[in-house]
C-alpha atoms as a PDB file:
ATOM      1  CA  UNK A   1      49.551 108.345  82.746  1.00  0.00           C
ATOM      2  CA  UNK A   2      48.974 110.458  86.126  1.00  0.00           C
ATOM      3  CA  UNK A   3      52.747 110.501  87.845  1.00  0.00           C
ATOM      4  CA  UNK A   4      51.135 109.274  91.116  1.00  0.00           C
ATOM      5  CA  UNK A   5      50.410 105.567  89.231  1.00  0.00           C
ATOM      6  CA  UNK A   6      53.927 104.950  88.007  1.00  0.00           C
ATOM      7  CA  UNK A   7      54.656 102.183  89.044  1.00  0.00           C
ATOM      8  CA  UNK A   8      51.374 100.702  89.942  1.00  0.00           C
ATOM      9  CA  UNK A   9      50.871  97.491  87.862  1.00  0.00           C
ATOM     10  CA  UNK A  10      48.006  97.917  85.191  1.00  0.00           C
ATOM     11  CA  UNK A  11      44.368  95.902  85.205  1.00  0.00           C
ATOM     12  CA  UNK A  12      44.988  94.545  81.904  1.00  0.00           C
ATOM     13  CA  UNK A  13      49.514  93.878  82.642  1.00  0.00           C
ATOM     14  CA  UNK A  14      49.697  91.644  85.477  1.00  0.00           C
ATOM     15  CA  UNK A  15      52.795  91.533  87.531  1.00  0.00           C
ATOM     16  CA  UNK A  16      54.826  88.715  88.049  1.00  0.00           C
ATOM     17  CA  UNK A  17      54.094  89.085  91.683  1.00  0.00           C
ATOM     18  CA  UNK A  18      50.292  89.442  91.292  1.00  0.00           C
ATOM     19  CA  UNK A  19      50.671  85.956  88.714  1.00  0.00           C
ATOM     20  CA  UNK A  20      52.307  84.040  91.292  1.00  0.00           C
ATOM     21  CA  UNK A  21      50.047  85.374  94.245  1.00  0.00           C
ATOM     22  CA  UNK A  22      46.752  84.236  92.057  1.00  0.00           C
ATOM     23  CA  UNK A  23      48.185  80.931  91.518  1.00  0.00           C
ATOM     24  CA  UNK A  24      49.427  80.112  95.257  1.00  0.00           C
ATOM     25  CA  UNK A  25      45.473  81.304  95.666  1.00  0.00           C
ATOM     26  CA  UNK A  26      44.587  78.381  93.192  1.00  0.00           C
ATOM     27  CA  UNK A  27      46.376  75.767  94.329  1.00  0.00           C
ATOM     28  CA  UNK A  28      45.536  76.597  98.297  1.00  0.00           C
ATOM     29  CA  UNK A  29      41.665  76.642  96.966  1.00  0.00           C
ATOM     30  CA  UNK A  30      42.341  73.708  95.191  1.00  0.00           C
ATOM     31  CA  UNK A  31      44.037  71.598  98.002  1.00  0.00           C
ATOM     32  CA  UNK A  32      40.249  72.653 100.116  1.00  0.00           C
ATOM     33  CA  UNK A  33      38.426  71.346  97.648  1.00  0.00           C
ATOM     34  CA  UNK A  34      39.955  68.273  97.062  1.00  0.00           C
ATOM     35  CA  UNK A  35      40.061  67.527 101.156  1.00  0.00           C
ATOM     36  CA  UNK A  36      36.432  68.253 100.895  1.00  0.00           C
ATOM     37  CA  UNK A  37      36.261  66.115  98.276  1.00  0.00           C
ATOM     38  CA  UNK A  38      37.664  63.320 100.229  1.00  0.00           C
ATOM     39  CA  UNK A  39      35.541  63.932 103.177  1.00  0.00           C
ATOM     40  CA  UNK A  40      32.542  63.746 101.346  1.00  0.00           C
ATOM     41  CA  UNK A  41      33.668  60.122  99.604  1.00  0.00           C
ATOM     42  CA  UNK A  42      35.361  58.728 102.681  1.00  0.00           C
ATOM     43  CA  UNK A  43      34.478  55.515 104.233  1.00  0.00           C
ATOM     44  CA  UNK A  44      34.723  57.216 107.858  1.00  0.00           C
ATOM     45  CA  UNK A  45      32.253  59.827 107.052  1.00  0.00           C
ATOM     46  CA  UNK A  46      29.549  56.998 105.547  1.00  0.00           C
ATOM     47  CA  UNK A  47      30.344  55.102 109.273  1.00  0.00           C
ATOM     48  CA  UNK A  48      30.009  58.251 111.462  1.00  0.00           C
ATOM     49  CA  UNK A  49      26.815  59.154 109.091  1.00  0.00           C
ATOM     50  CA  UNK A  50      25.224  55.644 109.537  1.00  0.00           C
ATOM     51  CA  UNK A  51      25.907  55.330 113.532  1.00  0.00           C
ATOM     52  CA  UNK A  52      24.660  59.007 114.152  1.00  0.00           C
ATOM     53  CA  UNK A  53      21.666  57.829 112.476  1.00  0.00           C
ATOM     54  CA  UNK A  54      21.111  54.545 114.172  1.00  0.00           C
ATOM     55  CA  UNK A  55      21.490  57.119 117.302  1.00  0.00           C
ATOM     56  CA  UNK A  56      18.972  59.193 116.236  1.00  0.00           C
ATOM     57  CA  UNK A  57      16.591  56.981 115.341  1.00  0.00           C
ATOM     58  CA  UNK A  58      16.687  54.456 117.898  1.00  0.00           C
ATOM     59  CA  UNK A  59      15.925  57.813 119.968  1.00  0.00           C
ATOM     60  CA  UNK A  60      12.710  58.618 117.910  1.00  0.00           C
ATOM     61  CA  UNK A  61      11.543  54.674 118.791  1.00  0.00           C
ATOM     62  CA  UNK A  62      12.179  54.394 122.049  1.00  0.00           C
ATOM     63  CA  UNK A  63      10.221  57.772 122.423  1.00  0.00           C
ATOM     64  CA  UNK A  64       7.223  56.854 120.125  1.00  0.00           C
ATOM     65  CA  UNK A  65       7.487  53.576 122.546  1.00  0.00           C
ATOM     66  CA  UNK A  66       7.761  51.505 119.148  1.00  0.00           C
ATOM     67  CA  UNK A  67       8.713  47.602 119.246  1.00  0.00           C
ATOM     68  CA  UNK A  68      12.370  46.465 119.238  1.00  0.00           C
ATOM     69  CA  UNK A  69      13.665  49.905 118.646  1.00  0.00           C
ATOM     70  CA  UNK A  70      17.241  48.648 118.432  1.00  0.00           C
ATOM     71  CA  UNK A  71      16.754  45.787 115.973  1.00  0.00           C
ATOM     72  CA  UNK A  72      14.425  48.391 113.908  1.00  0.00           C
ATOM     73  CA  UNK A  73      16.414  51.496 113.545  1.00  0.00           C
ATOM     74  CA  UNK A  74      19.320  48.886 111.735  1.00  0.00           C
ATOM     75  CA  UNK A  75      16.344  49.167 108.940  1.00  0.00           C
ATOM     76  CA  UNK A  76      16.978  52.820 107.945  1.00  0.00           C
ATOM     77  CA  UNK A  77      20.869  53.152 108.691  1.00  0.00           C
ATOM     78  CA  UNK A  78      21.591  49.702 106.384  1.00  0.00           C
ATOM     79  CA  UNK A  79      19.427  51.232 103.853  1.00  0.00           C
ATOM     80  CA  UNK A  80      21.446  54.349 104.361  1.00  0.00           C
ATOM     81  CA  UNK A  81      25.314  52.230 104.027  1.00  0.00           C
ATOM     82  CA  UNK A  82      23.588  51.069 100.416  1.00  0.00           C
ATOM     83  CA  UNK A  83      22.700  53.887  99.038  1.00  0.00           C
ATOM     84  CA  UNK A  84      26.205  55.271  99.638  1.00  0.00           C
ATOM     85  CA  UNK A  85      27.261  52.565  98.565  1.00  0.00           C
ATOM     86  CA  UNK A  86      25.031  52.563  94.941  1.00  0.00           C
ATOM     87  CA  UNK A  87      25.064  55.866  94.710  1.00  0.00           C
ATOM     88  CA  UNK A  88      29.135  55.569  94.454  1.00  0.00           C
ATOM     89  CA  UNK A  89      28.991  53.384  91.358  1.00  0.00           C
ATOM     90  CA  UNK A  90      26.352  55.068  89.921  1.00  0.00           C
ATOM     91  CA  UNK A  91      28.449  58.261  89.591  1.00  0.00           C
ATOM     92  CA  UNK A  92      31.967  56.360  88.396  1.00  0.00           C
ATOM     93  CA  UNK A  93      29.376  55.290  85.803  1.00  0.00           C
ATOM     94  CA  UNK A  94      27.593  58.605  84.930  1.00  0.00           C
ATOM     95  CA  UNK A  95      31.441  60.282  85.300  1.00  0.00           C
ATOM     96  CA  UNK A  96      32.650  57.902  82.107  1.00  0.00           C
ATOM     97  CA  UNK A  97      29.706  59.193  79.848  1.00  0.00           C
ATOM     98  CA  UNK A  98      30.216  63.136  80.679  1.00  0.00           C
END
């Protein structure tokens, strides 16, 4: 071994240090991911989803000058709400088989 690397921590002999710094790492990643997680399941992002699209399209009928655009544009954002909300049991269900 070179005298400048004493006491430089091998690639293949971890440190103590370098071990606990990976797993604070791993549990701060982890922690993201499971807010993200959330966000992506969460009953306020569905809501927020659905009225942004109600917004949007209610937009695109009152500019194609399309009947009742406010009744109509309930059509796509409902379907929307129940697809979230299918889609939800479909995974549980797919989740118990894998």
């Amino acid at each position: 071994m070179n005298p400048s690397e004493a006491g430089k921590p091998q690639a293949d002999n971890p440190t103590l240090e370098s071990l606990a710094a990976e797993v604070a790492a791993l549990k701060a990643r982890n922690a993201r991911v499971e807010a993200a997680k959330g966000w992506e399941t969460s009953f306020t992002r569905r809501i927020l989803v659905a009225v942004c699209t109600y917004i949007v399209v209610v937009l695109f009928f009152l500019v194609a000058d399309l009947p009742k655009p406010f009744v109509n544009a309930l059509v796509p954002t409902v379907g929307f709400l129940l697809s979230t909300l299918s889609l939800e049991a479909v995974r549980r269900r797919w989740g118990r088989k894998h």
